[in-house]
Protein backbone atom coordinates (compact mmCIF):
# COMPACT_ATOMS: atom_id res chain seq x y z
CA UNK A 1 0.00 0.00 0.00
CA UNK A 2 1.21 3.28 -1.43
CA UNK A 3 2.46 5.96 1.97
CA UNK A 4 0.23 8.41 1.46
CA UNK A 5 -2.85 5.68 1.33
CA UNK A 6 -1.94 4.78 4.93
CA UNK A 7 -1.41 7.90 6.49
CA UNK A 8 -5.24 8.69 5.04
CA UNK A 9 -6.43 5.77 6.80
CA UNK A 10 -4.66 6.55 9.90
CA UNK A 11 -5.89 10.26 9.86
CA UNK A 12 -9.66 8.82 9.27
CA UNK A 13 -8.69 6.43 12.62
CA UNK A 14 -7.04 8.58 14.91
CA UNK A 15 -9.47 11.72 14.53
CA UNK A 16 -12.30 10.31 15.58
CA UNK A 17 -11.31 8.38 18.07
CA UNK A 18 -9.41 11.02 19.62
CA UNK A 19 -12.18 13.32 19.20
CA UNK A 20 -14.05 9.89 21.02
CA UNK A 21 -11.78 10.15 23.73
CA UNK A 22 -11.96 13.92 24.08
CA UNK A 23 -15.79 13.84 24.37
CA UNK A 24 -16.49 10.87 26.52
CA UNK A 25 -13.25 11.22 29.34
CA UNK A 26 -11.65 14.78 28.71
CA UNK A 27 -15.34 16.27 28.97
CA UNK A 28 -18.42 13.79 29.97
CA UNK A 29 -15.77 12.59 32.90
CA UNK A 30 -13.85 15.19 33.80
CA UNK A 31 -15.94 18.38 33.07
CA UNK A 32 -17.36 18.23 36.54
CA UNK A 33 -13.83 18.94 38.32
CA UNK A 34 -13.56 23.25 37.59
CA UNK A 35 -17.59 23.36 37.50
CA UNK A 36 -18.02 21.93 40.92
CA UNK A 37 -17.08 25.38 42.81
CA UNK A 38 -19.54 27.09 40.86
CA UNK A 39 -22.55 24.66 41.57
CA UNK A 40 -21.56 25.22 45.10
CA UNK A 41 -21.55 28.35 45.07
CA UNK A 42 -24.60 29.12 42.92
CA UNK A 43 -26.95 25.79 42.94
CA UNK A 44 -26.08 25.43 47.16
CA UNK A 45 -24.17 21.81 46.39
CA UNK A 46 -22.20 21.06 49.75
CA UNK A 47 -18.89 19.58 49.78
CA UNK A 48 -20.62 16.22 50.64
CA UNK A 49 -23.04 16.08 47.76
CA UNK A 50 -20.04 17.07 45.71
CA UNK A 51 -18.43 13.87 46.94
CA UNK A 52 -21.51 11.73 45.92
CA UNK A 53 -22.16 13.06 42.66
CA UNK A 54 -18.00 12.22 41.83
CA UNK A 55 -18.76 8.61 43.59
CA UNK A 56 -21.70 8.03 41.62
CA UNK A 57 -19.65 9.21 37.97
CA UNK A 58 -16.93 6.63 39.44
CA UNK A 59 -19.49 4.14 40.35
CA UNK A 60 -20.48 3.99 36.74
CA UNK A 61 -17.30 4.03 34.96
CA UNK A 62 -16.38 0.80 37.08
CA UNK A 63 -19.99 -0.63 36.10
CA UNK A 64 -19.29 0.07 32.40
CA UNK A 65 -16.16 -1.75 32.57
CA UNK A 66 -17.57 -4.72 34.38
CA UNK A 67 -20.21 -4.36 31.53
CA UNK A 68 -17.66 -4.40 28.91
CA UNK A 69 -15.34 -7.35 30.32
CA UNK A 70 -18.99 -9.97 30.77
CA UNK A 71 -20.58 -8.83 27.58
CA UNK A 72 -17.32 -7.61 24.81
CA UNK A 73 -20.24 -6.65 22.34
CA UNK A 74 -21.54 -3.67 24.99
CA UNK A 75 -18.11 -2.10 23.64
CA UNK A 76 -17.62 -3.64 20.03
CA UNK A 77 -19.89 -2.68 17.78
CA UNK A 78 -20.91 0.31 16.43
CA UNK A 79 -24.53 0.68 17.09
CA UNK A 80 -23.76 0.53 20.97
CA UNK A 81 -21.15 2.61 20.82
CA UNK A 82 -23.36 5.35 18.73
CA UNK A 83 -25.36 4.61 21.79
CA UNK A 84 -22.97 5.34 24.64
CA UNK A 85 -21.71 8.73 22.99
CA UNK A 86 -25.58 9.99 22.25
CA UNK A 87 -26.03 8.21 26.46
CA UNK A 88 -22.95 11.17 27.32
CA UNK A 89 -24.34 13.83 25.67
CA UNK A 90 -27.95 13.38 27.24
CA UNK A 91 -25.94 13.05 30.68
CA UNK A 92 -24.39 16.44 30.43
CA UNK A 93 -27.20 17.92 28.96
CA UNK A 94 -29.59 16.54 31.85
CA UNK A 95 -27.40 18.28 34.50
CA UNK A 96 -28.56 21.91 33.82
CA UNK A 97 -32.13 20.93 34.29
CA UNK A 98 -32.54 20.54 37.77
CA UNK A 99 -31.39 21.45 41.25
CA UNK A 100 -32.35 17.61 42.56
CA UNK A 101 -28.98 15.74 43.95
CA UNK A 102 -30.50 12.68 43.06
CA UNK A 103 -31.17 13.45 39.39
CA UNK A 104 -27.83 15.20 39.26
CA UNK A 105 -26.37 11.71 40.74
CA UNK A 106 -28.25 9.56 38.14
CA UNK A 107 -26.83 11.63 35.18
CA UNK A 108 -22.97 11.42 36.66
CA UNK A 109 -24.02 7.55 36.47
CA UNK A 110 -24.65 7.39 33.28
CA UNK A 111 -22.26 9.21 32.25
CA UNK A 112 -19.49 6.82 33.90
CA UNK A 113 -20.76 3.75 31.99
CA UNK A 114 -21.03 5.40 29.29
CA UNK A 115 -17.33 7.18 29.53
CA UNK A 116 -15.90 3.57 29.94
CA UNK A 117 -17.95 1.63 27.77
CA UNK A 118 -16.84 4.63 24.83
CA UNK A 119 -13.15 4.83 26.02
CA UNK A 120 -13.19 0.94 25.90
CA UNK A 121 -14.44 0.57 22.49
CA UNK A 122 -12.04 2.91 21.22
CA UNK A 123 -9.18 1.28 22.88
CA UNK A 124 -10.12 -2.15 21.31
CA UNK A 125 -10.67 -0.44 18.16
CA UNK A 126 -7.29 1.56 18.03
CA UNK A 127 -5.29 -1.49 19.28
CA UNK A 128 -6.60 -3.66 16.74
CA UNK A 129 -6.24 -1.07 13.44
CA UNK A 130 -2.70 0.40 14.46
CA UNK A 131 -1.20 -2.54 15.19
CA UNK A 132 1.35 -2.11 12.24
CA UNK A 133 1.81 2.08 13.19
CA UNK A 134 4.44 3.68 15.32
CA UNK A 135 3.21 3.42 18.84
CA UNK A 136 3.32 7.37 19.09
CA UNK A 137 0.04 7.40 16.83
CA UNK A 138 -1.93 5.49 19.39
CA UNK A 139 -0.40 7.69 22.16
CA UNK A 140 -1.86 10.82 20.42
CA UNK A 141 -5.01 9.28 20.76
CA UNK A 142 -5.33 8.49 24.18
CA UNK A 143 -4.04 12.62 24.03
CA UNK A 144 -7.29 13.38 23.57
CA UNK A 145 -8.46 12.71 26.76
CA UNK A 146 -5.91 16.24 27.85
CA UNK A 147 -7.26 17.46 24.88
CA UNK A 148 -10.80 17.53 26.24
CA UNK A 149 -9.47 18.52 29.64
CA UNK A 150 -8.32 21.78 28.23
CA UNK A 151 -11.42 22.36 26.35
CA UNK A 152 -14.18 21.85 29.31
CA UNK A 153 -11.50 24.22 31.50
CA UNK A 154 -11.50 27.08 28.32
CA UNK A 155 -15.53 26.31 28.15
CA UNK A 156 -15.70 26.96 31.98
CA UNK A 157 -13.60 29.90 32.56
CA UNK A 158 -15.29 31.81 29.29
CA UNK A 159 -18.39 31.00 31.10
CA UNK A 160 -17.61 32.57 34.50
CA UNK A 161 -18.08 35.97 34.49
CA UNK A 162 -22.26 35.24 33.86
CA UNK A 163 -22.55 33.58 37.15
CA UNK A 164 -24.77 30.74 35.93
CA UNK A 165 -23.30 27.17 36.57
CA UNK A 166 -25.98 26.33 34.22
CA UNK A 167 -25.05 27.75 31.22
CA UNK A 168 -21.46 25.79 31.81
CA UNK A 169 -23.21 22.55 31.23
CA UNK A 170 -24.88 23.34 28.41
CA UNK A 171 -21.71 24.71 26.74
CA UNK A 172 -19.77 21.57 27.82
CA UNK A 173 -22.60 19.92 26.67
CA UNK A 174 -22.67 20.95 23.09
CA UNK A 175 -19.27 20.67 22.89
CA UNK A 176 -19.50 16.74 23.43
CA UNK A 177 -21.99 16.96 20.94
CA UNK A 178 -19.49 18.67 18.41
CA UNK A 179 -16.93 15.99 19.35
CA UNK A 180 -19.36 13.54 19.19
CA UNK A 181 -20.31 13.63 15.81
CA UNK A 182 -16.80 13.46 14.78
CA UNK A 183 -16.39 10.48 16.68
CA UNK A 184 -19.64 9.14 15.02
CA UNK A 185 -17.57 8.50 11.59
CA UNK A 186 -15.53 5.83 13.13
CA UNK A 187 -16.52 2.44 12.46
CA UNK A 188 -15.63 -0.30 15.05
CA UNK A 189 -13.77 -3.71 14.12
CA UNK A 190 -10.62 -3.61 11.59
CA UNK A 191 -12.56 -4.61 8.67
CA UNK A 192 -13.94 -0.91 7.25
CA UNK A 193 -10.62 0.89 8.80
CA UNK A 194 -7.44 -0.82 8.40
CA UNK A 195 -6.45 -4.13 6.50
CA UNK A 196 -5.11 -7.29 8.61
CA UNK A 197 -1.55 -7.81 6.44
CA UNK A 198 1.26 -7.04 8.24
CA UNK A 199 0.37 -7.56 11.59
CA UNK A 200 2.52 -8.64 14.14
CA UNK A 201 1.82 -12.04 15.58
CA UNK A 202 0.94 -11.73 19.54
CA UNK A 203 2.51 -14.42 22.02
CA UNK A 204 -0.65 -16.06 23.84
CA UNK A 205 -0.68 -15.03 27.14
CA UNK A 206 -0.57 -19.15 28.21
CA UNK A 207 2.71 -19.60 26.73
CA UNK A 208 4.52 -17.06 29.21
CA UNK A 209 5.32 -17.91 32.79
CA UNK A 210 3.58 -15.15 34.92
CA UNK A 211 5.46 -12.92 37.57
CA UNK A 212 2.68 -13.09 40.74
CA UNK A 213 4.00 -11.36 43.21
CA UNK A 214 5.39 -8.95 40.78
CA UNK A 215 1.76 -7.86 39.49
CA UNK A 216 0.42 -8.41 43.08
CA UNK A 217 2.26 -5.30 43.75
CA UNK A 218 1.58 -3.73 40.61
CA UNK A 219 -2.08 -3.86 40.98
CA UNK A 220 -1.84 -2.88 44.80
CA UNK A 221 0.30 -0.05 43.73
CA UNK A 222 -2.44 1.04 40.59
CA UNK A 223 -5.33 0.51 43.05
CA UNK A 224 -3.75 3.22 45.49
CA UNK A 225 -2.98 5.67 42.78
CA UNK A 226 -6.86 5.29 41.42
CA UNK A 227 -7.87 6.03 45.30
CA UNK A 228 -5.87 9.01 45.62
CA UNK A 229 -5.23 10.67 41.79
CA UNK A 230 -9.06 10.54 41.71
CA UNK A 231 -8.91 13.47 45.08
CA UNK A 232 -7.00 15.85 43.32
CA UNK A 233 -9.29 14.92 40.23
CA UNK A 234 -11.73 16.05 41.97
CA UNK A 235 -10.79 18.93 44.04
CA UNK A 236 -7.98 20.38 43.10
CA UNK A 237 -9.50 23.36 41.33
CA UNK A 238 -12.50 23.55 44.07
CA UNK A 239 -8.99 24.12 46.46
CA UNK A 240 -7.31 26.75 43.93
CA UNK A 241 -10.37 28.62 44.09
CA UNK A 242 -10.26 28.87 47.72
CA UNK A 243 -7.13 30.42 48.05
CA UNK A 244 -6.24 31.93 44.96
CA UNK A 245 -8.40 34.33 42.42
CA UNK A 246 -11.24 32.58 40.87
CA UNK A 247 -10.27 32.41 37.24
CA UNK A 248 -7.17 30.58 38.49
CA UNK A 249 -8.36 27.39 39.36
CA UNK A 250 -10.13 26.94 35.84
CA UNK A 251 -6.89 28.14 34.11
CA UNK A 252 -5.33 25.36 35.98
CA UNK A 253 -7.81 22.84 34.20
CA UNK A 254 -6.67 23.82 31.14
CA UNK A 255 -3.13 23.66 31.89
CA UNK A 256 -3.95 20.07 33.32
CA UNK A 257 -5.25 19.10 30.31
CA UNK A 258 -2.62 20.68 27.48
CA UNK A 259 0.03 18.66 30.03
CA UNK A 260 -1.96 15.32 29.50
CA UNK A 261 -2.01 15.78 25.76
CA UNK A 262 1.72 14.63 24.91
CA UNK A 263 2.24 12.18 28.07
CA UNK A 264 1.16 9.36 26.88
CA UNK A 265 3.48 9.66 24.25
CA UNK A 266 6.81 11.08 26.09
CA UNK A 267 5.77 7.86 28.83
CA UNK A 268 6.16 5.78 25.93
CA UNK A 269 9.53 6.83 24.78
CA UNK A 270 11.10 7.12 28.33
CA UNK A 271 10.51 3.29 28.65
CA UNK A 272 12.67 2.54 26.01
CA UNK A 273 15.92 3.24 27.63
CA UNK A 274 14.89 2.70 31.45
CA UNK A 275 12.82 0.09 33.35
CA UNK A 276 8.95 0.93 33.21
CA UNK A 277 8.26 0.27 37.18
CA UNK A 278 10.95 2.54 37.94
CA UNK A 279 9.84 5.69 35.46
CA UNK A 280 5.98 4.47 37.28
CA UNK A 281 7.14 4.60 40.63
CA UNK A 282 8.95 8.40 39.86
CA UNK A 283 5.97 9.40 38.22
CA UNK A 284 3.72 8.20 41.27
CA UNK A 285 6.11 10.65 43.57
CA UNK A 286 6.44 13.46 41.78
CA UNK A 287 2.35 13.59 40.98
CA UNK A 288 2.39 13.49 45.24
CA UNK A 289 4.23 16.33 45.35
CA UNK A 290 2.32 18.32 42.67
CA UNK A 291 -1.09 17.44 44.51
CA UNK A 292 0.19 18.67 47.97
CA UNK A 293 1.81 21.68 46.38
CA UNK A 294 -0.93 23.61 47.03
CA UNK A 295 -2.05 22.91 49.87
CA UNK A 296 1.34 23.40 51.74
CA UNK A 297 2.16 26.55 49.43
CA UNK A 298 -1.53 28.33 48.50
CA UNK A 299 -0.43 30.95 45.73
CA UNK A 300 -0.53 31.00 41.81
CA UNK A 301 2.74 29.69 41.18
CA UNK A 302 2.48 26.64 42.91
CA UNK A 303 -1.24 26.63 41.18
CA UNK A 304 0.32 26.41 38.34
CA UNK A 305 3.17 23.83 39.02
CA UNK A 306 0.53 21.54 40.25
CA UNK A 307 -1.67 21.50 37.71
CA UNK A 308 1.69 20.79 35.30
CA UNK A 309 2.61 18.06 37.12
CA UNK A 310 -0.63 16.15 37.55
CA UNK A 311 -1.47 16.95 33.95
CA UNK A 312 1.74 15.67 33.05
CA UNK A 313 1.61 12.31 35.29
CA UNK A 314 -2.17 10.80 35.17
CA UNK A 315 -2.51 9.94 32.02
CA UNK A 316 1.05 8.50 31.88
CA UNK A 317 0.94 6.54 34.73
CA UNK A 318 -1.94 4.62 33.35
CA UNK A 319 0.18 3.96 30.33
CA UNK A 320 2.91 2.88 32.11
CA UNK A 321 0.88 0.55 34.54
CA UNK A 322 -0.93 -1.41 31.77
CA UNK A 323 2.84 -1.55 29.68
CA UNK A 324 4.01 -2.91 32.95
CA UNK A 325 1.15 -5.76 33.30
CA UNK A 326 2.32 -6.53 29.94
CA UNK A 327 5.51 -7.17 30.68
CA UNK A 328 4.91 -9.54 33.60
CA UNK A 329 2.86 -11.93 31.14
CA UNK A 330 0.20 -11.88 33.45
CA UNK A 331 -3.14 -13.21 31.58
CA UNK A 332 -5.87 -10.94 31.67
CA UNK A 333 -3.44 -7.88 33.19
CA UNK A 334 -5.60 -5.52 32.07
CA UNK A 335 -9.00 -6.44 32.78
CA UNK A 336 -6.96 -6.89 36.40
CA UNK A 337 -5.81 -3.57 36.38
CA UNK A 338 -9.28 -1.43 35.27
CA UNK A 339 -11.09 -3.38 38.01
CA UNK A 340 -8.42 -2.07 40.47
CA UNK A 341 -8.24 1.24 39.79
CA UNK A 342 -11.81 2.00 39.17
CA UNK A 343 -12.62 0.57 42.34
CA UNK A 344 -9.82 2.54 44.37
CA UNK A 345 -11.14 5.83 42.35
CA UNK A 346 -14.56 4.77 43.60
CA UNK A 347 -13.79 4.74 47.06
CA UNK A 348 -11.46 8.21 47.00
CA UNK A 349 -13.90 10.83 47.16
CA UNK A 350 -15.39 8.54 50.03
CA UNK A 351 -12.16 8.47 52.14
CA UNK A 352 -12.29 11.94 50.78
CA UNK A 353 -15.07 12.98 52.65
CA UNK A 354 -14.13 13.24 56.26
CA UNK A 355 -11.80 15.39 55.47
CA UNK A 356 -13.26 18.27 53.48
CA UNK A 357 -15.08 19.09 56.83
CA UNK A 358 -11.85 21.40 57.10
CA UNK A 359 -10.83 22.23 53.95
CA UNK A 360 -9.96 20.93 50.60
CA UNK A 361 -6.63 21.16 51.55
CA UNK A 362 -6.62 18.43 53.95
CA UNK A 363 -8.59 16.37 51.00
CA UNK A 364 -5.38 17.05 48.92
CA UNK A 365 -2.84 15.84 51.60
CA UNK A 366 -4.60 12.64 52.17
CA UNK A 367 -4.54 12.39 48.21
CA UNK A 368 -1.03 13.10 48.16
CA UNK A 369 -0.19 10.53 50.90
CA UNK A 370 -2.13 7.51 49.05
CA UNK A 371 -0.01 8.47 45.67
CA UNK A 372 3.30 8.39 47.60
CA UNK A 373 2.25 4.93 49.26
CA UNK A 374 1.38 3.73 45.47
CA UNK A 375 5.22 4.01 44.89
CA UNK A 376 6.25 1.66 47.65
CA UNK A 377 4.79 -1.64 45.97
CA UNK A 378 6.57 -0.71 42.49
CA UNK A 379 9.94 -2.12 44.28
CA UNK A 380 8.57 -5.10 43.79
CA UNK A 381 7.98 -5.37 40.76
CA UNK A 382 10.68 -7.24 38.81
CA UNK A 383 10.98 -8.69 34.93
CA UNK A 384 13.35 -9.26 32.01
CA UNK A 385 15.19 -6.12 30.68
CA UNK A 386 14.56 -7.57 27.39
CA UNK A 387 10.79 -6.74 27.83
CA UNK A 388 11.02 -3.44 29.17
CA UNK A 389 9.64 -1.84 25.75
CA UNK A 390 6.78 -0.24 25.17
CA UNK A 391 6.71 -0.62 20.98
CA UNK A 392 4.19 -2.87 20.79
CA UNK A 393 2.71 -3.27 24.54
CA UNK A 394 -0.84 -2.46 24.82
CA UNK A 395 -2.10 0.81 25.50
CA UNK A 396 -4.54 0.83 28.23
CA UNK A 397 -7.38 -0.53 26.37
CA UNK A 398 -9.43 -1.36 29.33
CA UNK A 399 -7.51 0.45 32.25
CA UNK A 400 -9.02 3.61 31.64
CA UNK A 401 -9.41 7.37 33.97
């Protein structure tokens, strides 16, 4: 196949399905972190309520990946997936129509399933067409999720000086729908994107000798960073906002997501000329120290800094993780690993909760604390040099934010 014939079919693979991954994870997910100050201060949402509505979103992302691992068809053909991105749009659209918790909490539901059961798809999709590509194409997918960060913080912060939390869901909103209808053009399956010559065989899983304790430790370690990433997901602009102007802590959004964008990518390269547990277990301790930044150091510098450095670790870790179940030749690593971190993010704004009785900031330092414990199990987490590269491990088709 002529060059220029492939890179056409790449383009008409990656667009979409970034735009896919902007729409259901940068926004329907993640939209709710720099709009969450603003329903409490305008729509009287407590701290608590806050913390539900963020459980129930997590609640459903771990359902749609349950939904995904006992019935693959839920998130492999293209009807359903049609489904799940016109399901996200109606969730963000329903939020703006009332001032009932429990509605509010049903939407954030659907929305979760729906976020996983799209990202999932996509992954499956992406992993099976670019096979035979560079693995920095696939990484600029998954980019979309910072991509979509960065748009629902612009969105927010244009939106702030009319005082309606409302009219930020409706913007974010229609900008899912925008996204989604790009993402509507991709079809599921290999067959109608990318031809099957050329493909590089794939070991079975039952022919390699597993590392237990190794991936033991990598899922307790993936579990813990789900648990506390998942509090500065949450609060980390509602904390910027406290102590800093209020524009700040949606500029930090943005800067979250434009650091996101590439780190999949730069993850991916680092891990060919060093061990992947020990760029993970770096990664896991500097994102600590960016999400207690600013609650130790309240100011717009260390605003900013923060926001870098958990823009710049999240995604990455997640990349790194799922390259690092590869490596251990554990069957099923995956499907291990998206079980473990959805239910750790799950339970975060729970163990969250007694603490934002005084302050966000104390939210953040128990966040920051889980992360840095994350690191410990990485140490033991041991395989061959010779597999240490991420060329053609899996991106984190399943283990998803």
């Amino acid at each position: 196949m002529k060059p220029s014939r492939i890179i056409r079919r790449t383009h008409r693979i990656v667009l979409p399905a970034a735009a896919a991954m902007a729409m259901a994870m940068g926004i329907g997910r993640f939209c709710f972190t720099p709009i969450l100050p603003m329903m409490q201060e305008q729509a009287g949402l407590s701290p608590a309520e806050g913390a539900q509505l963020a459980t129930g979103n997590y609640a459903g992302y771990l359902i749609g990946a349950v939904l995904a691992l006992a019935c693959p068809a839920a998130a492999s053909t293209s009807a359903l997936y049609r489904t799940w991105i016109t399901v996200q749009v109606a969730s963000l659209a329903a939020m703006p129509l009332t001032t009932a918790v429990p509605v509010w909490a049903a939407a954030r539901l659907l929305s979760g399933i729906s976020s996983a059961l799209v990202f999932i798809a996509i992954a499956g999709s992406i992993a099976a067409c670019l096979s035979n590509r560079p693995q920095h194409i696939a990484g600029w997918v998954y980019g979309g999720i910072g991509g979509g960060i960065a748009l629902s913080g612009a969105l927010v912060l244009s939106v702030e000086s009319l005082e309606n939390w409302a009219a930020t869901w409706w913007f974010c909103a229609g900008a899912a729908s925008v996204l989604g209808a790009l993402a509507w053009t991709l079809h599921l399956g290999t067959s109608s994107t990318e031809p099957q010559q050329g493909r590089h065989p794939v070991r079975p899983e039952s022919q390699a000798t597993p590392r237990r304790t190794g991936f033991a430790a990598l899922v307790l370690s993936y579990f813990l960073e789900g648990l506390g990433y998942i509090i500065a997901g949450t609060f980390l602009v509602a904390l910027i906002r406290e102590t800093s102007p209020a524009w700040l802590g949606s500029s930090v959004w943005i800067l979250v997501g434009l650091a996101a964008l590439p780190s999949s990518v730069l993850y991916g390269r680092f891990t060919q000329s060093y061990p992947t547990a020990s760029i993970m277990r770096l990664a896991l301790l500097l994102q600590a120290a960016g999400m207690v930044l600013p609650a130790v150091a309240p100011g717009a510098w260390s605003a900013i800094t923060a926001g870098l450095i958990f823009g710049g670790t999240f995604q990455g870790i997640t990349t790194l993780a799922v390259a690092a179940g590869s490596q251990l030749q554990v069957p099923r690593s995956a499907a291990t690993l998206t079980i473990a971190f959805s239910a750790g993010q799950l339970l975060g704004p729970v163990a969250a909760a007694p603490f934002l009785s005084h302050g966000y900031a104390a939210a953040l330092g128990c966040g920051a604390a889980t992360v840095a414990l994350a690191a410990i199990p990485t140490l033991l987490i041991r395989y061959k040099q010779s597999h240490n590269r991420m060329n053609r491990a899996p991106h984190p088709s399943t283990a998803g934010k």
